[in-house]
PDB file of N, CA and C in Angstrom:
ATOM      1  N   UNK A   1      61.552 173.639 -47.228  1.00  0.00           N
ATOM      2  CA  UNK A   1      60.685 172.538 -46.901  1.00  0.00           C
ATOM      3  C   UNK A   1      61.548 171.287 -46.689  1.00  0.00           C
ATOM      4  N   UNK A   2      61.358 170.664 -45.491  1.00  0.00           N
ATOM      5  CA  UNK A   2      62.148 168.951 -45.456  1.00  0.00           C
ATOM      6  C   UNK A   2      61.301 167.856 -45.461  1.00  0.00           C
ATOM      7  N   UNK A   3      62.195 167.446 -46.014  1.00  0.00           N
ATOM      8  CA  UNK A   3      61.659 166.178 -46.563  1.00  0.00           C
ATOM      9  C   UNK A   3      61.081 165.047 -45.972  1.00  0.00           C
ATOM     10  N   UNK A   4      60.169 164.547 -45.675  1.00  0.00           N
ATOM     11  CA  UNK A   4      60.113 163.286 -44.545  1.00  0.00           C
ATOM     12  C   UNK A   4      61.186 162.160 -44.867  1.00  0.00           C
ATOM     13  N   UNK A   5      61.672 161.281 -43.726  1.00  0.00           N
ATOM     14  CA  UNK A   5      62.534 160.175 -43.866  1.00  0.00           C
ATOM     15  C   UNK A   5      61.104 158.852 -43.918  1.00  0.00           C
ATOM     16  N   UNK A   6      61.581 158.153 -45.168  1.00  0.00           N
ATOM     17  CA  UNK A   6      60.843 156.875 -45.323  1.00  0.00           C
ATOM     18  C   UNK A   6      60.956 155.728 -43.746  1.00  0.00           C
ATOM     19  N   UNK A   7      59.951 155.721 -43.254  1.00  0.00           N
ATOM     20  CA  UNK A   7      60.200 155.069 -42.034  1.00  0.00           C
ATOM     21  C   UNK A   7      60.455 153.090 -42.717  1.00  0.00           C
ATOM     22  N   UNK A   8      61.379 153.095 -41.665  1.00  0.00           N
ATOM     23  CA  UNK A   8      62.220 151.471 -41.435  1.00  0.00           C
ATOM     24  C   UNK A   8      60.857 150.513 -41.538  1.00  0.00           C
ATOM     25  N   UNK A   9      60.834 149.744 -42.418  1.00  0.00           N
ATOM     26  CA  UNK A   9      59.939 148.992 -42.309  1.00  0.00           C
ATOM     27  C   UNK A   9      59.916 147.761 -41.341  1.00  0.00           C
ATOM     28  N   UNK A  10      59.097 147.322 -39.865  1.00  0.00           N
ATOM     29  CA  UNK A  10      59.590 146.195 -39.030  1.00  0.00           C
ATOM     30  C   UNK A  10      59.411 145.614 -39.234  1.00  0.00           C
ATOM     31  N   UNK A  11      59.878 144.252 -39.442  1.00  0.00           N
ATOM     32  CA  UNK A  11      59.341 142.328 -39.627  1.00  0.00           C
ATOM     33  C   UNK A  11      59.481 142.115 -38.010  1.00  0.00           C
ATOM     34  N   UNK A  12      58.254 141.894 -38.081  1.00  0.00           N
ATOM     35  CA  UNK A  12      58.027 141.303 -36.977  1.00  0.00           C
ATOM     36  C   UNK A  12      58.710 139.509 -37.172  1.00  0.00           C
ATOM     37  N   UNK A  13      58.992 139.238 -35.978  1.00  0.00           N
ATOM     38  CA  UNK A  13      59.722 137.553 -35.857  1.00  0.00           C
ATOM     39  C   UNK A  13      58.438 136.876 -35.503  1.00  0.00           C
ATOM     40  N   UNK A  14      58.393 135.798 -36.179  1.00  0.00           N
ATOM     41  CA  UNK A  14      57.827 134.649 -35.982  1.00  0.00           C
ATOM     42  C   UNK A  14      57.259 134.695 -34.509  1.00  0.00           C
ATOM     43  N   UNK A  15      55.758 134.591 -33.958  1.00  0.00           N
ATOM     44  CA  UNK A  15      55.336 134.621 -32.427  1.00  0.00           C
ATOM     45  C   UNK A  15      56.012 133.549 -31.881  1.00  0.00           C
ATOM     46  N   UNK A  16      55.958 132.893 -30.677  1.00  0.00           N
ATOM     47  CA  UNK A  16      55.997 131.232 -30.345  1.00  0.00           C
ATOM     48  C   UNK A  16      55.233 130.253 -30.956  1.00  0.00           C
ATOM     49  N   UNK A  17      53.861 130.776 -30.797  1.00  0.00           N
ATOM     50  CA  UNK A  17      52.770 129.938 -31.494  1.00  0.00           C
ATOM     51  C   UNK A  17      53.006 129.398 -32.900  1.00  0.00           C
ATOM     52  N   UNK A  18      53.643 130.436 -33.750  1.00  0.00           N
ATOM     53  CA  UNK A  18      53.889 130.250 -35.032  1.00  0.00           C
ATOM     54  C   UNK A  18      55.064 129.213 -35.125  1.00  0.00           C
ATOM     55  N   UNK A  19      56.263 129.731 -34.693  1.00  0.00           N
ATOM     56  CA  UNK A  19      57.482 128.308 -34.309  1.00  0.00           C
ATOM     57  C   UNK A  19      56.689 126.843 -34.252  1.00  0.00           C
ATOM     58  N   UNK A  20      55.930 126.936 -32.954  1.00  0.00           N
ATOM     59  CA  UNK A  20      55.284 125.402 -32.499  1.00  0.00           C
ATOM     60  C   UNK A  20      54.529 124.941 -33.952  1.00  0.00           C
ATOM     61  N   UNK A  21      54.161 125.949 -34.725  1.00  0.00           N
ATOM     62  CA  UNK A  21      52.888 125.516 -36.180  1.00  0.00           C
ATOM     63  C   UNK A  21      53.837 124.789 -36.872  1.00  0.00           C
ATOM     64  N   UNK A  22      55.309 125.587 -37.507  1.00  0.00           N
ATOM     65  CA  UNK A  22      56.391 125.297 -37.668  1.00  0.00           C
ATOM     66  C   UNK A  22      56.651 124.026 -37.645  1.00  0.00           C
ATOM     67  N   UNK A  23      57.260 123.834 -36.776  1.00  0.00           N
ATOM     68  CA  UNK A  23      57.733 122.640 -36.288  1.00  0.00           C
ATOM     69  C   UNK A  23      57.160 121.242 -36.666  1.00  0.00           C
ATOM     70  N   UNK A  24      55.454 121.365 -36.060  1.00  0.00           N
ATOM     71  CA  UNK A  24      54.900 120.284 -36.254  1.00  0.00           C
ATOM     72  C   UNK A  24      54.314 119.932 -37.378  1.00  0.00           C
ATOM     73  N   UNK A  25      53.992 120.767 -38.558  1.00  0.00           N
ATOM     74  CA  UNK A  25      53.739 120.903 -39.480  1.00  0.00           C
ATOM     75  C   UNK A  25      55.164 120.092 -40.676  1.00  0.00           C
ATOM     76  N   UNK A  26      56.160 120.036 -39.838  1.00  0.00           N
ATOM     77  CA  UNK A  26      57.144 119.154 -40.679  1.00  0.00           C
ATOM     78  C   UNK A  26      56.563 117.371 -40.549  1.00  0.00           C
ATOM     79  N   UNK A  27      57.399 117.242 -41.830  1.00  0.00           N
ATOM     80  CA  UNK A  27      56.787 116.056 -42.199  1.00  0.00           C
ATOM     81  C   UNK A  27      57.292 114.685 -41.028  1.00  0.00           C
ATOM     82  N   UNK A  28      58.253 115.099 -40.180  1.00  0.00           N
ATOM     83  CA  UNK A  28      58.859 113.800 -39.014  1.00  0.00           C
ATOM     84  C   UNK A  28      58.038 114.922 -37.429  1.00  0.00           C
ATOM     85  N   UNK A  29      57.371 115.589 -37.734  1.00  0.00           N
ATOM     86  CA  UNK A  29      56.890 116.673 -36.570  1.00  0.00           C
ATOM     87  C   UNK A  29      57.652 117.345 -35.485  1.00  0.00           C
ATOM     88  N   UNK A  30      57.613 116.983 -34.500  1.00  0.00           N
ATOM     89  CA  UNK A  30      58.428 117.409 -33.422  1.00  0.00           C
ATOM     90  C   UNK A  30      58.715 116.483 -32.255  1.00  0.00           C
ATOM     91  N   UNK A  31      59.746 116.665 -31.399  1.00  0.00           N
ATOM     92  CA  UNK A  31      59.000 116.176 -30.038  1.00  0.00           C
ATOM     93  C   UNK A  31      58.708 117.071 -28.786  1.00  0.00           C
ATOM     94  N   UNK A  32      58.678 116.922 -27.698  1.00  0.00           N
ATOM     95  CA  UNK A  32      58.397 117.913 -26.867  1.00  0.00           C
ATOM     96  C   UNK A  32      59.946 118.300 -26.172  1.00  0.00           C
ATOM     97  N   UNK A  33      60.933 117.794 -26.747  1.00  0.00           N
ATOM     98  CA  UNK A  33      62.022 118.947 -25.832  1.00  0.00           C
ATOM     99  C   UNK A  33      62.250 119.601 -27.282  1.00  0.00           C
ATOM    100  N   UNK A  34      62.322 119.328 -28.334  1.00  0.00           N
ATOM    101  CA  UNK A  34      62.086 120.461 -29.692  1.00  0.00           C
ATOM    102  C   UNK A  34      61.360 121.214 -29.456  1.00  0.00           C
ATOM    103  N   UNK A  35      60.511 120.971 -29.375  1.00  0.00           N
ATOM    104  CA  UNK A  35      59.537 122.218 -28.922  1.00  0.00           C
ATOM    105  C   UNK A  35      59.326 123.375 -27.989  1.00  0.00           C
ATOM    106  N   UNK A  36      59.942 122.644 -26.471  1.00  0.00           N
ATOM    107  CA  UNK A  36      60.506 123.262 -25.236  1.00  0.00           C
ATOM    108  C   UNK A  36      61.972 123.998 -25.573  1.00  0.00           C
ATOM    109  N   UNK A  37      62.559 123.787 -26.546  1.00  0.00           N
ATOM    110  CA  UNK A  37      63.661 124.311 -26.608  1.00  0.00           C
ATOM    111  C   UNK A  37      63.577 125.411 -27.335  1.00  0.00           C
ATOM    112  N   UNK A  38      62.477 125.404 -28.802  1.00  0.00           N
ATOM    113  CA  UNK A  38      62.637 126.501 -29.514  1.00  0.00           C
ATOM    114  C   UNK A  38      61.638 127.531 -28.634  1.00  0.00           C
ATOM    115  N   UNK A  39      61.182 127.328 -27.550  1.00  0.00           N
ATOM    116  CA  UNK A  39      59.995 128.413 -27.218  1.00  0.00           C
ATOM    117  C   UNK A  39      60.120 129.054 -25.736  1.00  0.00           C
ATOM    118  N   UNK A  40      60.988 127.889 -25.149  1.00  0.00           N
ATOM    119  CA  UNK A  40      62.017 128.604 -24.369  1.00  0.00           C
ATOM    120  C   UNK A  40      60.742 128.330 -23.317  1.00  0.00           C
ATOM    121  N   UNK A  41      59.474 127.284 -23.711  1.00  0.00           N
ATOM    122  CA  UNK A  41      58.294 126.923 -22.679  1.00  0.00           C
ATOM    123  C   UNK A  41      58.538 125.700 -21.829  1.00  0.00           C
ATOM    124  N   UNK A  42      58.276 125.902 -20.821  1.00  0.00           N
ATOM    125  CA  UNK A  42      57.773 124.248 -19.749  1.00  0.00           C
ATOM    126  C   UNK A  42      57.324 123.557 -20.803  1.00  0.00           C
ATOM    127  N   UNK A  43      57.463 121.766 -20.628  1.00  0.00           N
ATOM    128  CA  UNK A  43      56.557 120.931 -21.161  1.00  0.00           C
ATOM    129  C   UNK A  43      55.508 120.852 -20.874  1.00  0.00           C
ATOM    130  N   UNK A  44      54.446 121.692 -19.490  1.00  0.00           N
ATOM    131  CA  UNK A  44      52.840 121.750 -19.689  1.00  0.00           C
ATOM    132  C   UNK A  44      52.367 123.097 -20.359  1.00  0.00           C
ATOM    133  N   UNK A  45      53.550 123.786 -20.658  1.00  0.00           N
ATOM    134  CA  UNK A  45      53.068 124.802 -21.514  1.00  0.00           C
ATOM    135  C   UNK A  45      52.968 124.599 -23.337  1.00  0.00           C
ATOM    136  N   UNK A  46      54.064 123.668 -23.038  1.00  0.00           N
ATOM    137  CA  UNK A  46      53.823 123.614 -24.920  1.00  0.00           C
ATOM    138  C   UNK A  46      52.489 122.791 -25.436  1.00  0.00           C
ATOM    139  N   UNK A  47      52.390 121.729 -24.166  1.00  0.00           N
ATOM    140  CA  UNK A  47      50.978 120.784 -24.223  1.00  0.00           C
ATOM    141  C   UNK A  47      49.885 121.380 -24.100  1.00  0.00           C
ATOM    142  N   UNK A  48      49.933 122.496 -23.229  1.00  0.00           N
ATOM    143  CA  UNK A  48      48.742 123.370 -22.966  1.00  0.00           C
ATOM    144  C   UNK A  48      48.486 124.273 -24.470  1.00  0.00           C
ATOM    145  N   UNK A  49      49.411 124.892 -24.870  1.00  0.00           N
ATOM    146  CA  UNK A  49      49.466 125.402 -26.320  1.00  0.00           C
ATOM    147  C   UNK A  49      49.105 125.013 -27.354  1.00  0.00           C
ATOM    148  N   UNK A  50      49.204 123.725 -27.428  1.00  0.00           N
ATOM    149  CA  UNK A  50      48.845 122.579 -28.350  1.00  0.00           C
ATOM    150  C   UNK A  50      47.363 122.264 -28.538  1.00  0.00           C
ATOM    151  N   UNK A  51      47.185 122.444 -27.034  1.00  0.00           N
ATOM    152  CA  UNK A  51      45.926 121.751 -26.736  1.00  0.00           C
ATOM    153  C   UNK A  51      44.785 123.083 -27.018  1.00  0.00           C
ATOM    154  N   UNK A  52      45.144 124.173 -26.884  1.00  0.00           N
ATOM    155  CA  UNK A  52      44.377 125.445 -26.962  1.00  0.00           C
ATOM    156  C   UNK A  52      44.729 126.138 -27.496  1.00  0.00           C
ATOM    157  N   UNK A  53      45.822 126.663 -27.941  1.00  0.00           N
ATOM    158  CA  UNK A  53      45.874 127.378 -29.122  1.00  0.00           C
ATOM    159  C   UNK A  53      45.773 127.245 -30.719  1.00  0.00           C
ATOM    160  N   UNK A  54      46.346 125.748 -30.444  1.00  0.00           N
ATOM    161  CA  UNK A  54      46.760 125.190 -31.806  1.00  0.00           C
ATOM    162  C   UNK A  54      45.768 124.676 -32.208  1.00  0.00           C
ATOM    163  N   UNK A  55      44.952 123.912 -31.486  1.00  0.00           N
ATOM    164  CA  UNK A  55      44.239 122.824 -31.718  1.00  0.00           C
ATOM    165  C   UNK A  55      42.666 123.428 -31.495  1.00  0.00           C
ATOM    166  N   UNK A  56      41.995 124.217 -30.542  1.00  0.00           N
ATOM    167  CA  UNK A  56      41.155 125.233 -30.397  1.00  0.00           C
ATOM    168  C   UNK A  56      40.846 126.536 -31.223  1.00  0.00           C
ATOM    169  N   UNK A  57      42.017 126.997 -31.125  1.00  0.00           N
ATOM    170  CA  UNK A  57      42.043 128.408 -31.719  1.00  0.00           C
ATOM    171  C   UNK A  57      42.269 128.242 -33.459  1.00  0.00           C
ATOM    172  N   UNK A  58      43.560 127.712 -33.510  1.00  0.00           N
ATOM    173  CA  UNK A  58      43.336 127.484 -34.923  1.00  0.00           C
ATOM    174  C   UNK A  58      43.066 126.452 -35.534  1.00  0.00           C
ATOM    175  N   UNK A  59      42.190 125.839 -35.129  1.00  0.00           N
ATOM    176  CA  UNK A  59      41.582 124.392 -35.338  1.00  0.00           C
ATOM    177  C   UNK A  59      42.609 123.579 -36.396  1.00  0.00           C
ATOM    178  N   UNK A  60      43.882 123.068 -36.124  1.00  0.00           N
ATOM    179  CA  UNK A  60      44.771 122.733 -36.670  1.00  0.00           C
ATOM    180  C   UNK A  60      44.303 120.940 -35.263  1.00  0.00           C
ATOM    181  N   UNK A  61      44.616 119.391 -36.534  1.00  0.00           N
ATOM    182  CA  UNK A  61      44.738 118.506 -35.692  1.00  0.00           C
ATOM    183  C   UNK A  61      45.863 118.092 -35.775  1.00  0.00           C
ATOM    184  N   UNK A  62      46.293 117.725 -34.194  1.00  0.00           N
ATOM    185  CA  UNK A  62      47.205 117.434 -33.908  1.00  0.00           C
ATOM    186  C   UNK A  62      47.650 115.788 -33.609  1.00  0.00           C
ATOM    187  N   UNK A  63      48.495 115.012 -33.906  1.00  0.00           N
ATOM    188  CA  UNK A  63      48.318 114.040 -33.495  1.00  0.00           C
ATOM    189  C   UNK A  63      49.853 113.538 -33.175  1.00  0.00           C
ATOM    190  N   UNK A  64      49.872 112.190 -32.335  1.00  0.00           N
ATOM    191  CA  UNK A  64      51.346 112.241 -31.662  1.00  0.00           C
ATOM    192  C   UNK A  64      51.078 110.521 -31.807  1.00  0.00           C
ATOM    193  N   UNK A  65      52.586 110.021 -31.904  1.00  0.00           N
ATOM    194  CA  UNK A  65      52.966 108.725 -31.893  1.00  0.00           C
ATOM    195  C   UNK A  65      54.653 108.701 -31.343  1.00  0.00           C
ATOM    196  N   UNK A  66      54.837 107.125 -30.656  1.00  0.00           N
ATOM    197  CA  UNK A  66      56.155 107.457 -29.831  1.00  0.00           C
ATOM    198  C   UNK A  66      56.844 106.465 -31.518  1.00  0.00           C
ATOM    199  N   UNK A  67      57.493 107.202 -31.755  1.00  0.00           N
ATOM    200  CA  UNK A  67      59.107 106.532 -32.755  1.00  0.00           C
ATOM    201  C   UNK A  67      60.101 106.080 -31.634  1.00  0.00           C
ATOM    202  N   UNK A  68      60.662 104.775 -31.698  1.00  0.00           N
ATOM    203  CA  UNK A  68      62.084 104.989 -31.318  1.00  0.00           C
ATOM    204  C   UNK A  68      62.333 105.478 -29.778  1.00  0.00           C
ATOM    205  N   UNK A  69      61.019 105.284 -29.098  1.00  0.00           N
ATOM    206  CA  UNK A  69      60.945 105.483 -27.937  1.00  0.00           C
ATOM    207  C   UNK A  69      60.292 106.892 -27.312  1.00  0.00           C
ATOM    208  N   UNK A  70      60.340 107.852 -28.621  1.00  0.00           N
ATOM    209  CA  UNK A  70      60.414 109.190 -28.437  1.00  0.00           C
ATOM    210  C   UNK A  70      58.957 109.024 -28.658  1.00  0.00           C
ATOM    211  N   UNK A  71      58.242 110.351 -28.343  1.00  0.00           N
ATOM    212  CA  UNK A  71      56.608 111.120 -28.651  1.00  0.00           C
ATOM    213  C   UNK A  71      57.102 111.770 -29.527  1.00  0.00           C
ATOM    214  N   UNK A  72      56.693 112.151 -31.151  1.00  0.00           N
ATOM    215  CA  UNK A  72      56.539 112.730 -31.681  1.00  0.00           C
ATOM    216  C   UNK A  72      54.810 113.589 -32.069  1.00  0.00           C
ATOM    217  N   UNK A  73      54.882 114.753 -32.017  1.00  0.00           N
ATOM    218  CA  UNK A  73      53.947 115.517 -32.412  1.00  0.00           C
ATOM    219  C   UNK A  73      53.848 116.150 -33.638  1.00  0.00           C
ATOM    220  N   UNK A  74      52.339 115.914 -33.966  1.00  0.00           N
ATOM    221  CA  UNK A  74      52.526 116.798 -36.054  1.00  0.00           C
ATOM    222  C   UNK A  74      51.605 116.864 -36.048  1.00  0.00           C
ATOM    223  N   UNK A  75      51.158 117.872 -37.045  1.00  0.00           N
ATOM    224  CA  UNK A  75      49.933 118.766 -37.488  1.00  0.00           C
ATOM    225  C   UNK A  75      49.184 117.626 -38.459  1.00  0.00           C
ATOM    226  N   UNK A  76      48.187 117.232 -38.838  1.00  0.00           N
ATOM    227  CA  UNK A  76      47.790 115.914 -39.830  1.00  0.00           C
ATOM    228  C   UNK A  76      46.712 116.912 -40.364  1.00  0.00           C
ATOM    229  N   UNK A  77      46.860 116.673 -41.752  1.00  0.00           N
ATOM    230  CA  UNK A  77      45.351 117.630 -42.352  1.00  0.00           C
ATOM    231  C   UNK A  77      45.743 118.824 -42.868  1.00  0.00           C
ATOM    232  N   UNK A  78      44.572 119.656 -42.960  1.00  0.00           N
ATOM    233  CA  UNK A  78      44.709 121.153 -42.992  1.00  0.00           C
ATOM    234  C   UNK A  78      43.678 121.685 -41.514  1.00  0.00           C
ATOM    235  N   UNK A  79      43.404 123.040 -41.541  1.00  0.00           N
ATOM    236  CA  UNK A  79      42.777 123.433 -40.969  1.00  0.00           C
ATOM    237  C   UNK A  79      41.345 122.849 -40.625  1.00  0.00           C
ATOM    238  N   UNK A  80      40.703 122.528 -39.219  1.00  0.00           N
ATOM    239  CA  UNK A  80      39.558 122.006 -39.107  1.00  0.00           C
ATOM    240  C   UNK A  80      39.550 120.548 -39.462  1.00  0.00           C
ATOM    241  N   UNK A  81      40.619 119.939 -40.186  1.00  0.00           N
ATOM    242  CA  UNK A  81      40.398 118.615 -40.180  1.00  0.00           C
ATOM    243  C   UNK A  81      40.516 117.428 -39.084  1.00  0.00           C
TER     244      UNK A  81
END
């Protein structure tokens, strides 16, 4: 009789979506070439993402202010707030 081999358990990596949660969820948030850079997205894709995945789908609010010249983006709240 043989033995079965214990199958490899996979970790899945972090989606994109999850990175962008990431990110903005830090306490200085993000800006949009941080964001374009870790997701490897256009800037109307990460806005579009923001705007519908993040902000729609997982009812996470989002809110943005320019620092220093820059747009920063961050998650404010918890869920639905």
């Amino acid at each position: 009789m043989t033995q079965a081999k214990p199958k490899a358990q996979k970790t899945t990596a972090p989606s994109k979506l999850d990175r962008l949660e990431t990110l903005l969820k830090r306490k200085t948030g993000a800006s949009l070439a941080e964001m374009t850079k870790a997701t490897g997205w256009q800037t109307h894709s990460v806005r579009g993402a923001m705007a519908g995945a993040l902000k729609k789908k997982r009812g996470l609010a989002i809110s943005s202010e320019k620092l220093n010249g820059e747009r920063r983006y961050r998650i404010v709240g918890g869920a639905g707030a």
